[in-house]
PDB file of N, CA and C in Angstrom:
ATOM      1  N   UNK A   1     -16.295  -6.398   7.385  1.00  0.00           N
ATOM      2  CA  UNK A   1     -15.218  -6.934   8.187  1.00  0.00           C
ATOM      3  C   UNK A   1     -14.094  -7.350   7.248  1.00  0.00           C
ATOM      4  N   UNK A   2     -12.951  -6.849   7.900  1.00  0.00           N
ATOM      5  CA  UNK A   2     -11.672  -7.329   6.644  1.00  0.00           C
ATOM      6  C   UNK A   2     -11.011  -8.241   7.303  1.00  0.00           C
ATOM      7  N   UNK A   3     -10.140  -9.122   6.645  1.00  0.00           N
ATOM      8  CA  UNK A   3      -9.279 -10.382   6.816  1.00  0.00           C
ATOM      9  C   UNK A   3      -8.469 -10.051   8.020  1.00  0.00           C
ATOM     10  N   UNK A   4      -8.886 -10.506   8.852  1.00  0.00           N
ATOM     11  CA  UNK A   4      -8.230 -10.321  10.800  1.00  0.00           C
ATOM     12  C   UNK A   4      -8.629  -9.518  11.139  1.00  0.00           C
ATOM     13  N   UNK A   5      -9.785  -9.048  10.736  1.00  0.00           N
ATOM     14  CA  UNK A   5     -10.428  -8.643  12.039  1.00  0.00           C
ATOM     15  C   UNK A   5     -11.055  -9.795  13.218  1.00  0.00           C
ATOM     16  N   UNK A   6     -11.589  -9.040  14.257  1.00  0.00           N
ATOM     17  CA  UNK A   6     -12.263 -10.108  15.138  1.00  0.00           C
ATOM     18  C   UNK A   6     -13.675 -10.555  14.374  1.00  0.00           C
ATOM     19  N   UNK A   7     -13.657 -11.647  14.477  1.00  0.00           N
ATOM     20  CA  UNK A   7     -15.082 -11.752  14.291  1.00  0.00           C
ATOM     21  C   UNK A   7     -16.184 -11.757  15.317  1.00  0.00           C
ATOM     22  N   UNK A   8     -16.871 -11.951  14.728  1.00  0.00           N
ATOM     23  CA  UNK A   8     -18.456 -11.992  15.901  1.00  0.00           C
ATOM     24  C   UNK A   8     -18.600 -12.781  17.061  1.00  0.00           C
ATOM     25  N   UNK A   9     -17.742 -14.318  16.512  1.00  0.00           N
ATOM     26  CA  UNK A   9     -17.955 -14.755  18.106  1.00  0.00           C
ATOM     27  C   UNK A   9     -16.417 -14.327  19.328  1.00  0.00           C
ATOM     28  N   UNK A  10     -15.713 -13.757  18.295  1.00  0.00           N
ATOM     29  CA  UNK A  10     -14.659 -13.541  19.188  1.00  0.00           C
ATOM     30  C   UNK A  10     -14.621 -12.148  19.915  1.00  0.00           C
ATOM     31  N   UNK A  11     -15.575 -11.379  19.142  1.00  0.00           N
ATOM     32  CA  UNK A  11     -15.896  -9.755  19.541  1.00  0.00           C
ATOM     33  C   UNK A  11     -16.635 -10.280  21.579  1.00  0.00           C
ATOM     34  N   UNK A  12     -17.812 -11.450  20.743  1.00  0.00           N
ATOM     35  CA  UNK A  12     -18.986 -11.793  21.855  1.00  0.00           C
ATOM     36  C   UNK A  12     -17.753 -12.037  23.316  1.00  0.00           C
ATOM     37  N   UNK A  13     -16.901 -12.594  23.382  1.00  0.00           N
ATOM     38  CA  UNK A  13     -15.890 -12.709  24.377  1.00  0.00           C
ATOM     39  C   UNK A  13     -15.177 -11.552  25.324  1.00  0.00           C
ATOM     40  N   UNK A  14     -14.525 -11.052  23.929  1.00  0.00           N
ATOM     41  CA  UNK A  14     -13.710  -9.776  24.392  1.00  0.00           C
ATOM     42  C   UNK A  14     -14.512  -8.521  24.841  1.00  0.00           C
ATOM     43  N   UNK A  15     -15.603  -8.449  24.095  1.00  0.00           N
ATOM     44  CA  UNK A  15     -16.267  -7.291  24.277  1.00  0.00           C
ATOM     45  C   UNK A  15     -17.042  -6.888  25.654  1.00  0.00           C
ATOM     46  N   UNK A  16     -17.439  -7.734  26.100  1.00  0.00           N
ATOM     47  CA  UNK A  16     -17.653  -7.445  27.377  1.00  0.00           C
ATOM     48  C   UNK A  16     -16.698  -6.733  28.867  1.00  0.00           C
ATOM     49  N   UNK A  17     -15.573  -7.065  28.251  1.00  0.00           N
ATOM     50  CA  UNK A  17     -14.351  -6.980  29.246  1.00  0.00           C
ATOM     51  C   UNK A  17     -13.687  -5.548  29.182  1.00  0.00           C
ATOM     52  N   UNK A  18     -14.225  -4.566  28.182  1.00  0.00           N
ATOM     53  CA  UNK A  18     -14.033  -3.432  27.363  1.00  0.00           C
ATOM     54  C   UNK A  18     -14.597  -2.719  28.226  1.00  0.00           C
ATOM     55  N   UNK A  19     -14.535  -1.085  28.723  1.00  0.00           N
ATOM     56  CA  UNK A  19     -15.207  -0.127  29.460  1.00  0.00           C
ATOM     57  C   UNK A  19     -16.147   0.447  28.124  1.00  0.00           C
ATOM     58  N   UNK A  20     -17.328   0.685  28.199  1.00  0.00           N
ATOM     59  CA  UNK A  20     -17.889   1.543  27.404  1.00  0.00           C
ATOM     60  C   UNK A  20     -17.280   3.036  26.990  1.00  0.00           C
ATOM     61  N   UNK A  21     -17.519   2.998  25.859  1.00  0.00           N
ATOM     62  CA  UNK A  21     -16.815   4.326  25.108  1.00  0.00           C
ATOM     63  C   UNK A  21     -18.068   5.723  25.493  1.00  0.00           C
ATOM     64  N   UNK A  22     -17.555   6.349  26.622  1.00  0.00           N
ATOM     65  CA  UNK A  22     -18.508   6.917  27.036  1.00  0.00           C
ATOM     66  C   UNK A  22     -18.816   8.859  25.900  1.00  0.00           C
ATOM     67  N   UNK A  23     -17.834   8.916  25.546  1.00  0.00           N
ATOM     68  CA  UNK A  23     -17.527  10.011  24.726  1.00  0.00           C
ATOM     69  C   UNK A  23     -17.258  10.978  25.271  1.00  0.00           C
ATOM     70  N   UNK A  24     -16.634  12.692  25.069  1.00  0.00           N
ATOM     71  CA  UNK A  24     -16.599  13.778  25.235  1.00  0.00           C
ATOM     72  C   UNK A  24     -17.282  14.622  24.977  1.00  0.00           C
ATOM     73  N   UNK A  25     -17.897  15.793  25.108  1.00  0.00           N
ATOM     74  CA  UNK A  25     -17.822  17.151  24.272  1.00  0.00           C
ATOM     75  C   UNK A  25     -17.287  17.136  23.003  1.00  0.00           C
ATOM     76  N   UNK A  26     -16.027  16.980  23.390  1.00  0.00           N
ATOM     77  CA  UNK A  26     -15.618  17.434  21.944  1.00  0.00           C
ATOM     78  C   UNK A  26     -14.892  16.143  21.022  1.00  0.00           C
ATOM     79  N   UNK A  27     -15.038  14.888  21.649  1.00  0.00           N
ATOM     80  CA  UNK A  27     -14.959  13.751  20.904  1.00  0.00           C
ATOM     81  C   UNK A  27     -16.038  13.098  21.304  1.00  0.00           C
ATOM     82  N   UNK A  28     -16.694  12.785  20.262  1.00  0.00           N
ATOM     83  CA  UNK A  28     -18.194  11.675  20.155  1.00  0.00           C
ATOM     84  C   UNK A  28     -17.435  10.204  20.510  1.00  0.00           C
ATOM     85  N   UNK A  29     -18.523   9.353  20.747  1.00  0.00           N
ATOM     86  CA  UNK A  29     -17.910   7.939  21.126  1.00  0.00           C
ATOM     87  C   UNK A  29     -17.987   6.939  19.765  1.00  0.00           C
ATOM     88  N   UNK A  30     -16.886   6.259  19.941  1.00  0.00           N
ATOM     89  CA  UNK A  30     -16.704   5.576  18.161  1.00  0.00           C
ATOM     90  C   UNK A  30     -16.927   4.297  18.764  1.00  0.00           C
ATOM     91  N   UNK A  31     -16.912   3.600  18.062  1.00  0.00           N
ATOM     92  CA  UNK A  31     -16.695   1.897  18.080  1.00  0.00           C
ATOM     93  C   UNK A  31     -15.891   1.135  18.656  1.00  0.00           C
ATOM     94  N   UNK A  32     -15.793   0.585  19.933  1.00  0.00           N
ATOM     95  CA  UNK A  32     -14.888  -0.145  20.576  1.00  0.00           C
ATOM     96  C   UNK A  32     -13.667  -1.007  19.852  1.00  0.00           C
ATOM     97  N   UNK A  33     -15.236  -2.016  18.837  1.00  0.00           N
ATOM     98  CA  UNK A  33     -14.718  -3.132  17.724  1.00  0.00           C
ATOM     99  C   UNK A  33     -13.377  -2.268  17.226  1.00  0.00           C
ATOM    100  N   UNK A  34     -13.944  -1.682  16.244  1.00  0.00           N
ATOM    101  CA  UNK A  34     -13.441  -1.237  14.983  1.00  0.00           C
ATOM    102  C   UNK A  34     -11.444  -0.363  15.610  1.00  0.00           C
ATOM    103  N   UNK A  35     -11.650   0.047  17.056  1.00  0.00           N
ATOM    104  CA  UNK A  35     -10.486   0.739  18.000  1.00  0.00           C
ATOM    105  C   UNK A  35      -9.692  -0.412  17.706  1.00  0.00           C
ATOM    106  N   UNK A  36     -10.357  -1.512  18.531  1.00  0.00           N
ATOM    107  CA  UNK A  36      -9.524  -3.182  19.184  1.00  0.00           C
ATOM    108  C   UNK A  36      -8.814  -3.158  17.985  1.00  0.00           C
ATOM    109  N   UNK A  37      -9.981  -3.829  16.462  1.00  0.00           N
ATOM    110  CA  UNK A  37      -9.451  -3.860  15.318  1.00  0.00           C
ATOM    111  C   UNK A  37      -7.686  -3.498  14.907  1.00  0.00           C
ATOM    112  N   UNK A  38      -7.891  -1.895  14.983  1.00  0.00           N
ATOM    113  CA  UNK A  38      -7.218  -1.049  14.429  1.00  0.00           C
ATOM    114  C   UNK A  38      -6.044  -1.584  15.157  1.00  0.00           C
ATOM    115  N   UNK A  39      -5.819  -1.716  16.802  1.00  0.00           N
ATOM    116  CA  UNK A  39      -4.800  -1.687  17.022  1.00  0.00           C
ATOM    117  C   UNK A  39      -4.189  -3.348  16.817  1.00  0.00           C
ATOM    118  N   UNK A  40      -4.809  -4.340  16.697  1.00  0.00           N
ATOM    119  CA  UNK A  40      -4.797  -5.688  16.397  1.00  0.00           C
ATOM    120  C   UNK A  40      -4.258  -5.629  15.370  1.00  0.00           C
ATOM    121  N   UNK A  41      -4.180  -4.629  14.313  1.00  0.00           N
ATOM    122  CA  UNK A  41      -3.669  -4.408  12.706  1.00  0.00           C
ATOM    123  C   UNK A  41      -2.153  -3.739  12.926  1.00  0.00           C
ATOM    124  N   UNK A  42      -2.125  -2.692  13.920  1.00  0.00           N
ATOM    125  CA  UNK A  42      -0.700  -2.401  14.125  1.00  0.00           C
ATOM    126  C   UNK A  42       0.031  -2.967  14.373  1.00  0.00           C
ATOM    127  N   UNK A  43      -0.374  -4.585  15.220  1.00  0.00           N
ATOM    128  CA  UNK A  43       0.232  -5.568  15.792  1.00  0.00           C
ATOM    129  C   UNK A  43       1.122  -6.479  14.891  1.00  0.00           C
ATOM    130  N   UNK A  44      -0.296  -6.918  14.025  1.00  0.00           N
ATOM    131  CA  UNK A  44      -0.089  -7.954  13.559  1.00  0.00           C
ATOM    132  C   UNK A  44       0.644  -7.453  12.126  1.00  0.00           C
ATOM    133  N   UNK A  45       0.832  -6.252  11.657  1.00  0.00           N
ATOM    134  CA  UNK A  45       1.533  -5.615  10.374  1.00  0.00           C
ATOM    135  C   UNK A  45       2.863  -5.137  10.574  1.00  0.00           C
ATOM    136  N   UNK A  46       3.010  -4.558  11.489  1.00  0.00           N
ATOM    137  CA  UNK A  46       4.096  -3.709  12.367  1.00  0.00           C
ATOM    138  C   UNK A  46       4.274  -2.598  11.571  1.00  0.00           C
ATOM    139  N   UNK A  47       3.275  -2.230  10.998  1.00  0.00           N
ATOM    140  CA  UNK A  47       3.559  -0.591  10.760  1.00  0.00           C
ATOM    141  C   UNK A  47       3.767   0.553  11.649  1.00  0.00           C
ATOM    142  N   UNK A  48       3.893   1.529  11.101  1.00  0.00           N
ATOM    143  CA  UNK A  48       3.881   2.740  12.230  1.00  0.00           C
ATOM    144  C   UNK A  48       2.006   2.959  12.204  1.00  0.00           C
ATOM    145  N   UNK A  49       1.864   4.046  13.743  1.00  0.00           N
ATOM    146  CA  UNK A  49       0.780   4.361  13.858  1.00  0.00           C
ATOM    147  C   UNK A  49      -0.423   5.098  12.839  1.00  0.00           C
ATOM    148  N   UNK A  50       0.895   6.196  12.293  1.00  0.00           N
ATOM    149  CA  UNK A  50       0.214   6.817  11.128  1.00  0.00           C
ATOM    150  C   UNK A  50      -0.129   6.027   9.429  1.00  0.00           C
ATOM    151  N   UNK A  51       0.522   5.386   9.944  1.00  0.00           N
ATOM    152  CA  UNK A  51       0.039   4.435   8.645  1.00  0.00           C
ATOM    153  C   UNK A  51      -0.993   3.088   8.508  1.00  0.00           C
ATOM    154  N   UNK A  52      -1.392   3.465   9.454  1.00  0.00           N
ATOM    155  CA  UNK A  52      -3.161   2.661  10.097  1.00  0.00           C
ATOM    156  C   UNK A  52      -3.909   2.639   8.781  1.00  0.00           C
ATOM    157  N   UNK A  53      -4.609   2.115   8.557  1.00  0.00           N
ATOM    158  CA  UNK A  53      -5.513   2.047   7.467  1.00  0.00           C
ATOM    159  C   UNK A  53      -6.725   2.894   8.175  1.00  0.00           C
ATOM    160  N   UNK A  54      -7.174   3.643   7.139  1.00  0.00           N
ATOM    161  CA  UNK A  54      -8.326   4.296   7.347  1.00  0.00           C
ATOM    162  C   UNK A  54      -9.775   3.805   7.830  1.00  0.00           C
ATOM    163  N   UNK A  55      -9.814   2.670   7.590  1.00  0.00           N
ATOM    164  CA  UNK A  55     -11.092   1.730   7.887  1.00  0.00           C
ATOM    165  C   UNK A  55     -11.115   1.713   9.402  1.00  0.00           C
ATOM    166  N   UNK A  56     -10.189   1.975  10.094  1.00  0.00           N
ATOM    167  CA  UNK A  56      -9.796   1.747  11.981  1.00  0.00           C
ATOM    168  C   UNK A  56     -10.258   3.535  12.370  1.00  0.00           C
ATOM    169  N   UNK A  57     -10.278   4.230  11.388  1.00  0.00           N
ATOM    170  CA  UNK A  57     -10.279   5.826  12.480  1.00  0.00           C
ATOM    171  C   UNK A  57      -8.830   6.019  12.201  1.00  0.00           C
ATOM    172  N   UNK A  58      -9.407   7.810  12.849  1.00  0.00           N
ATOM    173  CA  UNK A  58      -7.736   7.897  12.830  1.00  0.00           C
ATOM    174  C   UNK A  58      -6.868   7.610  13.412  1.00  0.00           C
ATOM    175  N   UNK A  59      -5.491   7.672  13.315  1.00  0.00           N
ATOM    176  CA  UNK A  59      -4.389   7.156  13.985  1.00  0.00           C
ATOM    177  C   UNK A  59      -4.202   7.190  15.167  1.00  0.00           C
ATOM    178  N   UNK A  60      -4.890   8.737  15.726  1.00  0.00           N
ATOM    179  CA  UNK A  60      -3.874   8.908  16.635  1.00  0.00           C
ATOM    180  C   UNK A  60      -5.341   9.324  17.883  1.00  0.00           C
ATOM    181  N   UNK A  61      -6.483   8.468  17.537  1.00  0.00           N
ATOM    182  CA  UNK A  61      -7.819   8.563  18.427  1.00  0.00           C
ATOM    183  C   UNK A  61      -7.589   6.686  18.872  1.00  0.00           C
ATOM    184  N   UNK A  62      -7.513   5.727  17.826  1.00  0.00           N
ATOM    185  CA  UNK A  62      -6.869   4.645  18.250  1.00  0.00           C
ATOM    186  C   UNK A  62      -6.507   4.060  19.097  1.00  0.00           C
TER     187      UNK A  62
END
């Protein structure tokens, strides 16, 4: 876990309220957390999309 991410008891809150990541064919189902994360990082940085840190997935599944 890196510096702002959610943590554990704050995942235990939010996470329930989340639809399950049911997946595709041709996209497997990733990590809810690690999605929220990613976009919580675009927020709070104000970068552009493509410049997401790699630790979130890619940019543009996000």
């Amino acid at each position: 876990m890196a510096r702002g991410d959610l943590t554990d008891d704050e995942w235990a809150l939010v996470g329930a309220l989340l639809p399950a990541e049911r997946g595709r064919w041709s996209r497997p189902a990733q990590d809810n957390r690690r999605f929220l994360n990613g976009m919580l990082y675009v927020l709070r940085v104000g970068c552009p999309w493509r410049d997401m840190h790699e630790r979130y997935g890619k940019w543009n599944s996000v």
